[in-house]
C-alpha atoms as a PDB file:
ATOM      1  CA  UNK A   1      -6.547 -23.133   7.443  1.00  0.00           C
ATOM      2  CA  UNK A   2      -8.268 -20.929   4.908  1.00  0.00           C
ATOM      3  CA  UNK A   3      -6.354 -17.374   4.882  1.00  0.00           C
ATOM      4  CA  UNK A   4      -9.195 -16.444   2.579  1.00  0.00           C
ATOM      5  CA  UNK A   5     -10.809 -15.633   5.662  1.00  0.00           C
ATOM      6  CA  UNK A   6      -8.466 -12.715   6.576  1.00  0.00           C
ATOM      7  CA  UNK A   7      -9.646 -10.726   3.226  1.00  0.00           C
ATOM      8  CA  UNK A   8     -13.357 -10.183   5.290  1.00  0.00           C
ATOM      9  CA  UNK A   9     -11.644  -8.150   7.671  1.00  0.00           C
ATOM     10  CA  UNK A  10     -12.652  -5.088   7.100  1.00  0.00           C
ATOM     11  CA  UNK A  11      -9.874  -2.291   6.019  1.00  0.00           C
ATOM     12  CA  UNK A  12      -9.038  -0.014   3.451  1.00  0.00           C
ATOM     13  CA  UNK A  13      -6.404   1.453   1.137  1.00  0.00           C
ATOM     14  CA  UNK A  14      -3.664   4.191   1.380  1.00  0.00           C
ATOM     15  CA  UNK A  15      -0.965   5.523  -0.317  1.00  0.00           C
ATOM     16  CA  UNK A  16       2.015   6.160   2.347  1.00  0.00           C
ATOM     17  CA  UNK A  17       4.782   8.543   0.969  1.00  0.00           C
ATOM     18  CA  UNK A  18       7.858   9.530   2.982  1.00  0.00           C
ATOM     19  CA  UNK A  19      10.703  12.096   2.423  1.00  0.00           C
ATOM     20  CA  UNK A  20      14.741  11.249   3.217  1.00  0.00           C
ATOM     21  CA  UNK A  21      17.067  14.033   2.127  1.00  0.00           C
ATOM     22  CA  UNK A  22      16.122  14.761  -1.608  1.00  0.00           C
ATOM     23  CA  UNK A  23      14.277  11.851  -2.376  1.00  0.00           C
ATOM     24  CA  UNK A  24      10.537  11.336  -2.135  1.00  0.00           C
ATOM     25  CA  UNK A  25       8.724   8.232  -2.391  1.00  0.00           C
ATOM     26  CA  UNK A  26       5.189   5.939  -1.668  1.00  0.00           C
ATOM     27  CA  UNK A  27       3.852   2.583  -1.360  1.00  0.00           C
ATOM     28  CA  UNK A  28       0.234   1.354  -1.282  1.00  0.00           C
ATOM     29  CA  UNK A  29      -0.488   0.308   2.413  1.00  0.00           C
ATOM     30  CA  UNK A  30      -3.831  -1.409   3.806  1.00  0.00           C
ATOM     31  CA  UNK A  31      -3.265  -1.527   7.350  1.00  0.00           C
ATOM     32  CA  UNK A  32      -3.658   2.312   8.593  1.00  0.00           C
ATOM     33  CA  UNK A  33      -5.888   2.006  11.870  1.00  0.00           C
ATOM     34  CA  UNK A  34      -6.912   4.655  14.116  1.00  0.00           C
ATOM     35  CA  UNK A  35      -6.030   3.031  17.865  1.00  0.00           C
ATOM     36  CA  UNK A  36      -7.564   5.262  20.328  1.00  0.00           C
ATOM     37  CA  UNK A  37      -9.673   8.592  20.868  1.00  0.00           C
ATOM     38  CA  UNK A  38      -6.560  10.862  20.012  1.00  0.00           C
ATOM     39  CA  UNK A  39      -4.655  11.260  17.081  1.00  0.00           C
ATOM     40  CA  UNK A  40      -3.114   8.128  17.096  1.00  0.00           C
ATOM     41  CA  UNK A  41      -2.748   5.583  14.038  1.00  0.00           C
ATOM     42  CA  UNK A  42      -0.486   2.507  13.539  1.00  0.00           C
ATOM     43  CA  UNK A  43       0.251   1.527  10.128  1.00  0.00           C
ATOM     44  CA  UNK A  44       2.182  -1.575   8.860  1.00  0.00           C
ATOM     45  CA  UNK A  45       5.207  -1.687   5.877  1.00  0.00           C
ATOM     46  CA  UNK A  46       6.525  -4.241   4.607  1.00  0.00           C
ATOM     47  CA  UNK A  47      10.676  -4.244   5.572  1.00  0.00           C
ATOM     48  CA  UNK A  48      11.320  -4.782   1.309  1.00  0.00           C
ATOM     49  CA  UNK A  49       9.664  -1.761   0.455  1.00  0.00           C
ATOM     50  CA  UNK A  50      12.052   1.344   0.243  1.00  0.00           C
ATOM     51  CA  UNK A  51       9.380   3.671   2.052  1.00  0.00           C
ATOM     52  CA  UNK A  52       9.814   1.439   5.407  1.00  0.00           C
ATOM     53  CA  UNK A  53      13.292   2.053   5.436  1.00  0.00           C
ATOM     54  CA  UNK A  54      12.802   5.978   4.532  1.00  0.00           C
ATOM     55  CA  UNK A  55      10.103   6.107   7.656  1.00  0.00           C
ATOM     56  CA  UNK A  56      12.500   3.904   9.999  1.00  0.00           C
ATOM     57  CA  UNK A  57      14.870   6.407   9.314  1.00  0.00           C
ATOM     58  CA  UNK A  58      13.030  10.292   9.350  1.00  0.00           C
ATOM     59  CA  UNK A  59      10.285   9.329  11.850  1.00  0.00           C
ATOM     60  CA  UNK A  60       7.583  10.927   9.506  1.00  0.00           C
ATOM     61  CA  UNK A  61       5.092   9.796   6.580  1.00  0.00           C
ATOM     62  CA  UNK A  62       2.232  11.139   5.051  1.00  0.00           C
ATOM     63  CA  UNK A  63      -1.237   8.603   4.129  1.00  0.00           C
ATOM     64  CA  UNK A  64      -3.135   9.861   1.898  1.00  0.00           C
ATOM     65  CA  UNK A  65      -6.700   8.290   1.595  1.00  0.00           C
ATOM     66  CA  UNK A  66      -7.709   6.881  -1.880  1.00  0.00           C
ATOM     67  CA  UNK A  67     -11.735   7.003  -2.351  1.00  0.00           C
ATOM     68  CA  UNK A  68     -13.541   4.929  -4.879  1.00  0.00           C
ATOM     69  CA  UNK A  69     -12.811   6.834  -7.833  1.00  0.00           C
ATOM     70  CA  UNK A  70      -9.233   5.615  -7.709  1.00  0.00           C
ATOM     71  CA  UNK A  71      -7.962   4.020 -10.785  1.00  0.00           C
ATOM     72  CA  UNK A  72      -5.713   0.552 -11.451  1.00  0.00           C
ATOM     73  CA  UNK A  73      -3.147   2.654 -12.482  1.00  0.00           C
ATOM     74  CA  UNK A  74      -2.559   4.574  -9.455  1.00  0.00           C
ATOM     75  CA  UNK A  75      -2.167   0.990  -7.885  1.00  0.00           C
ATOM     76  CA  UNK A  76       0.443   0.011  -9.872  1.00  0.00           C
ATOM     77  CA  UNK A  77       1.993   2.987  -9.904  1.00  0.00           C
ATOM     78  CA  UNK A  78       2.126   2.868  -6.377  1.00  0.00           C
ATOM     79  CA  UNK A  79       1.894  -1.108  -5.614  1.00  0.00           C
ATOM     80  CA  UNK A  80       3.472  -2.417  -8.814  1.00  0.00           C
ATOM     81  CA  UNK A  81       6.900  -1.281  -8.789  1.00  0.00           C
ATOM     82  CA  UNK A  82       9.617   0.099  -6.406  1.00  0.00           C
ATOM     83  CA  UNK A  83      11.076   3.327  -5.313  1.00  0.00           C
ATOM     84  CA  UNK A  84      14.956   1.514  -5.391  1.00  0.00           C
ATOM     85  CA  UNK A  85      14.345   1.594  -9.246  1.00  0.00           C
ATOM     86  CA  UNK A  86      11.657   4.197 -10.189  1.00  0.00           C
ATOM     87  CA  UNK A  87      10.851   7.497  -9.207  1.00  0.00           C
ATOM     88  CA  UNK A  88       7.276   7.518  -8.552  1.00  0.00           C
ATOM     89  CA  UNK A  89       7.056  10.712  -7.805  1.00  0.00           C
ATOM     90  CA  UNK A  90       7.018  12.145 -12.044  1.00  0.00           C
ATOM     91  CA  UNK A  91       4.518  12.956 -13.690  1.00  0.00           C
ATOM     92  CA  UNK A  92       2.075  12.862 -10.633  1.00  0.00           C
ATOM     93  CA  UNK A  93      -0.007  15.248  -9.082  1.00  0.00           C
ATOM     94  CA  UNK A  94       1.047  15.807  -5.518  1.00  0.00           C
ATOM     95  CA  UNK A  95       1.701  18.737  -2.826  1.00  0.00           C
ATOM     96  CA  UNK A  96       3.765  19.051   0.389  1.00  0.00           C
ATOM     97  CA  UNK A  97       2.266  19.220   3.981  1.00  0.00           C
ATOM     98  CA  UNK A  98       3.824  21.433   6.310  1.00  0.00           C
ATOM     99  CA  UNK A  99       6.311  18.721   7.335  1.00  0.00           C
ATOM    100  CA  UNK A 100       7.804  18.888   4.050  1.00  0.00           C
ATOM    101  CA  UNK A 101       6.346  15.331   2.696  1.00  0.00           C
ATOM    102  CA  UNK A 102       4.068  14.930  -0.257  1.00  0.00           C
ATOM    103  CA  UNK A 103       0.451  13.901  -0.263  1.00  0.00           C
ATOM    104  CA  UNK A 104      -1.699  12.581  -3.360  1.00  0.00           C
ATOM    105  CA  UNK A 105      -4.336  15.183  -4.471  1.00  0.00           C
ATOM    106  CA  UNK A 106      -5.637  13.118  -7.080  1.00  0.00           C
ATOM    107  CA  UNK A 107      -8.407   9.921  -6.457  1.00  0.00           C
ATOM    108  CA  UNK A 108      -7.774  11.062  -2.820  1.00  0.00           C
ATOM    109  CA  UNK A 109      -9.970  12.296   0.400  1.00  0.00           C
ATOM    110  CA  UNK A 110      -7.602  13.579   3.304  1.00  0.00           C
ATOM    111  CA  UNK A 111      -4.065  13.014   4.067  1.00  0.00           C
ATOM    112  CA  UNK A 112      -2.646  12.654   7.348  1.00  0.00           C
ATOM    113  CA  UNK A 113       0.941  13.438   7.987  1.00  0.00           C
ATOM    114  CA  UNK A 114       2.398  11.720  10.916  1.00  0.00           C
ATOM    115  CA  UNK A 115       5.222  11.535  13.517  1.00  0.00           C
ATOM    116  CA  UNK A 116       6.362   7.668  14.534  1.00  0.00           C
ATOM    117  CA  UNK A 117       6.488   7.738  18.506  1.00  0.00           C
ATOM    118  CA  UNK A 118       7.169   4.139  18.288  1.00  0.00           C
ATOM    119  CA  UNK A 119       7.995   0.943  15.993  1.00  0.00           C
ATOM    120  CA  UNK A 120       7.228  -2.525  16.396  1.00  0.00           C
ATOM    121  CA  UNK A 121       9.223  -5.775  14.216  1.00  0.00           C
ATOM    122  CA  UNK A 122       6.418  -7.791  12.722  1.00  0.00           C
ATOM    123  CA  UNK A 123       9.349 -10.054  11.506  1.00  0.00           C
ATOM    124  CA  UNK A 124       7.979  -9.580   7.737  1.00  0.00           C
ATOM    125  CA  UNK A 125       6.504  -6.170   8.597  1.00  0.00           C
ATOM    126  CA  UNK A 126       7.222  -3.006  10.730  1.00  0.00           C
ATOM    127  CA  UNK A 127       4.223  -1.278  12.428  1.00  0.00           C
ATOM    128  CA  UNK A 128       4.766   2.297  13.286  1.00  0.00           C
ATOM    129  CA  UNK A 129       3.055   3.598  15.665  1.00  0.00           C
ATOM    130  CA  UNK A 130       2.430   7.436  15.228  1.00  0.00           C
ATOM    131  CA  UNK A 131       0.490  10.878  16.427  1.00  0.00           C
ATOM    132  CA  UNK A 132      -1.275  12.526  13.811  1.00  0.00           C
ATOM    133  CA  UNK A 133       0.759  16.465  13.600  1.00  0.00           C
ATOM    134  CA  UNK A 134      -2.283  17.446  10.964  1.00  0.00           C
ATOM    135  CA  UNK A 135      -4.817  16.302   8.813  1.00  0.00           C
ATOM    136  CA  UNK A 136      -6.778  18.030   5.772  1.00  0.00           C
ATOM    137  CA  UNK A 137     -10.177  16.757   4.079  1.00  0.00           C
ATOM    138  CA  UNK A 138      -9.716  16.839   0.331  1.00  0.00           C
ATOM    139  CA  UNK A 139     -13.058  15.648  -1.111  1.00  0.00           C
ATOM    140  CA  UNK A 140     -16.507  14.176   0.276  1.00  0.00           C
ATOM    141  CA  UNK A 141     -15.954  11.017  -2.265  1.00  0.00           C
ATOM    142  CA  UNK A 142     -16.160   7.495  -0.231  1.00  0.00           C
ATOM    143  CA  UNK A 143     -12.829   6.186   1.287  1.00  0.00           C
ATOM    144  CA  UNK A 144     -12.036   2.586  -1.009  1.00  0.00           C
ATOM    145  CA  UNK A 145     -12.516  -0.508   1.101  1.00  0.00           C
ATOM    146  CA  UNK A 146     -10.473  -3.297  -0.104  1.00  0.00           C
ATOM    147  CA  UNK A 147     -13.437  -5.044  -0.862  1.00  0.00           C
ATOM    148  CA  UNK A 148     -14.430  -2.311  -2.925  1.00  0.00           C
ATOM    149  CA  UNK A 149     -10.975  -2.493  -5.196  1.00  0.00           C
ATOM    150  CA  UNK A 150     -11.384  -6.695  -5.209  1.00  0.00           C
ATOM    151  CA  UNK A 151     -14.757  -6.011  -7.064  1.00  0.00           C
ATOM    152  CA  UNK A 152     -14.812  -2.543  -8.691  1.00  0.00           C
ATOM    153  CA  UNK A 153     -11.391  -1.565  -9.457  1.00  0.00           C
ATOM    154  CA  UNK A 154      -8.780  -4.760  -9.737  1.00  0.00           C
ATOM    155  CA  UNK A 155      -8.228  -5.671 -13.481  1.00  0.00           C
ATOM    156  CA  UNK A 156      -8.957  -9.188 -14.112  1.00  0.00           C
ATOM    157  CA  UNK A 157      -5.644 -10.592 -15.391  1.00  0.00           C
ATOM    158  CA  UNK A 158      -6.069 -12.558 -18.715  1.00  0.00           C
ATOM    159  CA  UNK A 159      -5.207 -15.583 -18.265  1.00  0.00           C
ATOM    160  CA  UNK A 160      -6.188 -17.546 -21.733  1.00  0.00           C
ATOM    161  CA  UNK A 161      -3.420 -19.878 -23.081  1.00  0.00           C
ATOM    162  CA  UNK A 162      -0.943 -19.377 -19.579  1.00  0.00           C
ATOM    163  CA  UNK A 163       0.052 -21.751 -17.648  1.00  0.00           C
ATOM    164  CA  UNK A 164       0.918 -21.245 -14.279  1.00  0.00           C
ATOM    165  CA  UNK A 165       0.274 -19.789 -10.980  1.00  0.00           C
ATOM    166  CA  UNK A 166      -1.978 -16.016 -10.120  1.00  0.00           C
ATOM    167  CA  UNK A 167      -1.331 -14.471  -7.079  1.00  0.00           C
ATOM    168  CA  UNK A 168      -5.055 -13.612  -5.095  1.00  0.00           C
ATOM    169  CA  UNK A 169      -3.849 -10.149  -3.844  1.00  0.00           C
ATOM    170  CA  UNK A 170      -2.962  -8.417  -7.210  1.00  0.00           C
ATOM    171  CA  UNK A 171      -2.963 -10.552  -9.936  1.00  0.00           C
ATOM    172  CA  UNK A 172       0.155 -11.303 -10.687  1.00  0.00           C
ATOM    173  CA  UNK A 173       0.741 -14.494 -12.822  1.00  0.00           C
ATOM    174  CA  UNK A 174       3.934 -16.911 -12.550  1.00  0.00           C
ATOM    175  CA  UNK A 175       4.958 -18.886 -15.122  1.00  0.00           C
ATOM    176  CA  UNK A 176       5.677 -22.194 -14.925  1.00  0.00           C
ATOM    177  CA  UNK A 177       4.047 -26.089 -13.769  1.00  0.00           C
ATOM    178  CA  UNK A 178       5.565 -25.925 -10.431  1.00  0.00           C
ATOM    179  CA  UNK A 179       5.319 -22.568  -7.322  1.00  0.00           C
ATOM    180  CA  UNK A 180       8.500 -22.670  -5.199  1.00  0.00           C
ATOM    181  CA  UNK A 181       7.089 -23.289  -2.017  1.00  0.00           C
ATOM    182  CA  UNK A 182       8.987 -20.138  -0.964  1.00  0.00           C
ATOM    183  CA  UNK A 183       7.843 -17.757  -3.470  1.00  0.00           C
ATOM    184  CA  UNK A 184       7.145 -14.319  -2.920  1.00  0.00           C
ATOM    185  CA  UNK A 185       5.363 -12.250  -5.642  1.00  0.00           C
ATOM    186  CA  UNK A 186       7.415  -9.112  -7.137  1.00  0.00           C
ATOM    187  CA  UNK A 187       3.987  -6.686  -6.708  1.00  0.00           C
ATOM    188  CA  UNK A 188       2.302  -7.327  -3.489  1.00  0.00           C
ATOM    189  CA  UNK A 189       5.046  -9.182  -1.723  1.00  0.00           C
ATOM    190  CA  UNK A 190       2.191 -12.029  -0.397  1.00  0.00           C
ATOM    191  CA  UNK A 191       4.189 -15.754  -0.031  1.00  0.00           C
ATOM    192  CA  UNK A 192       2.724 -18.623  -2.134  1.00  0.00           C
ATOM    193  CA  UNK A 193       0.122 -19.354  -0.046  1.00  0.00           C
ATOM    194  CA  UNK A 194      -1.618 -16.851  -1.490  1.00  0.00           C
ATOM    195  CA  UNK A 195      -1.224 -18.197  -5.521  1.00  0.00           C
ATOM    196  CA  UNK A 196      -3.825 -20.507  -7.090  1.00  0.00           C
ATOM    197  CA  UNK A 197      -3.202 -22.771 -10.222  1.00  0.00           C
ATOM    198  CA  UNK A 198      -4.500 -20.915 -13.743  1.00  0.00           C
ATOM    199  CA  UNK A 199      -7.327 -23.273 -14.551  1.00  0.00           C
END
């Protein structure tokens, strides 16, 4: 099986913040889906990233849209490192909906903040299914497909004089003759399926 296949599906990508107490916090998502003629979307965390567990917990999250001016750095920012041991939220430019959660303002189109009505385990994953409480249109600048960041916007790691393993999804490069068949990478938590050998 070729799981190169599931990268034609067509989808885009978010930035999903969520609020518990005093702390704020995001993650890059790329599974928000409208699901029927209301305001209802489903999107899907990953259980190691600290915004599922802030979302399992308050029932709310904010997505704000990134367009095709976004920049690499606001996927690291967001994608490349975790809430446990940064705060993302410095040095960014951000406001708070009504519900008291930030959205991005910057490289953005429309946020959507969000109440969970349900959850379901995607053993890996949690999707959260949620009504959308309110929505705002920020900018007329295209929504970014993940297609369109795989082409346009994803730096091309350099890779001269490594050895080792890149991960597909972000780029990531693992040192070393030999993948643990049981590898996960430290950005984009894909398993080592998704790795090729540095040629």
């Amino acid at each position: 099986m070729n799981n190169k296949a599931m990268y034609n599906l067509t989808y885009g990508l978010f930035i999903c913040t969520a609020k518990d107490e005093n702390k704020d916090n995001g993650c890059i998502v790329n599974t928000v889906s409208q699901v029927n003629s209301s305001n209802r979307v489903v999107v899907s965390i990953n259980k190691n990233n600290l915004t599922h567990d802030m979302i399992l917990k308050t029932k709310e999250f904010n997505v704000s849209i990134l367009t095709e001016k976004s920049s690499f750095d606001t996927y690291k920012h967001w994608g490349f490192q975790s809430g446990k041991d940064v705060d993302k939220c410095i040095e960014i430019e951000y406001e708070r909906s009504d519900n008291g959660i930030i959205y991005i303002t910057n490289e953005t189109n429309a946020y959507l903040s969000c109440k969970v009505v349900q959850t379901v385990d995607l053993d890996s994953h949690t999707l959260f299914i949620a009504d959308v409480c309110d929505c705002k249109v920020l900018s007329e600048d295209p929504s970014v497909t993940y297609a369109y960041y795989q082409k346009n916007i994803k730096q091309k790691p350099n890779t001269t004089k490594k050895k080792g393993w890149i991960c597909t999804v972000c780029g990531y490069i693992y040192e070393g003759d030999i993948l643990p068949y049981d590898f996960i990478c430290p950005w984009c938590k894909h398993g080592a399926s998704d790795f090729k050998p540095i040629e």
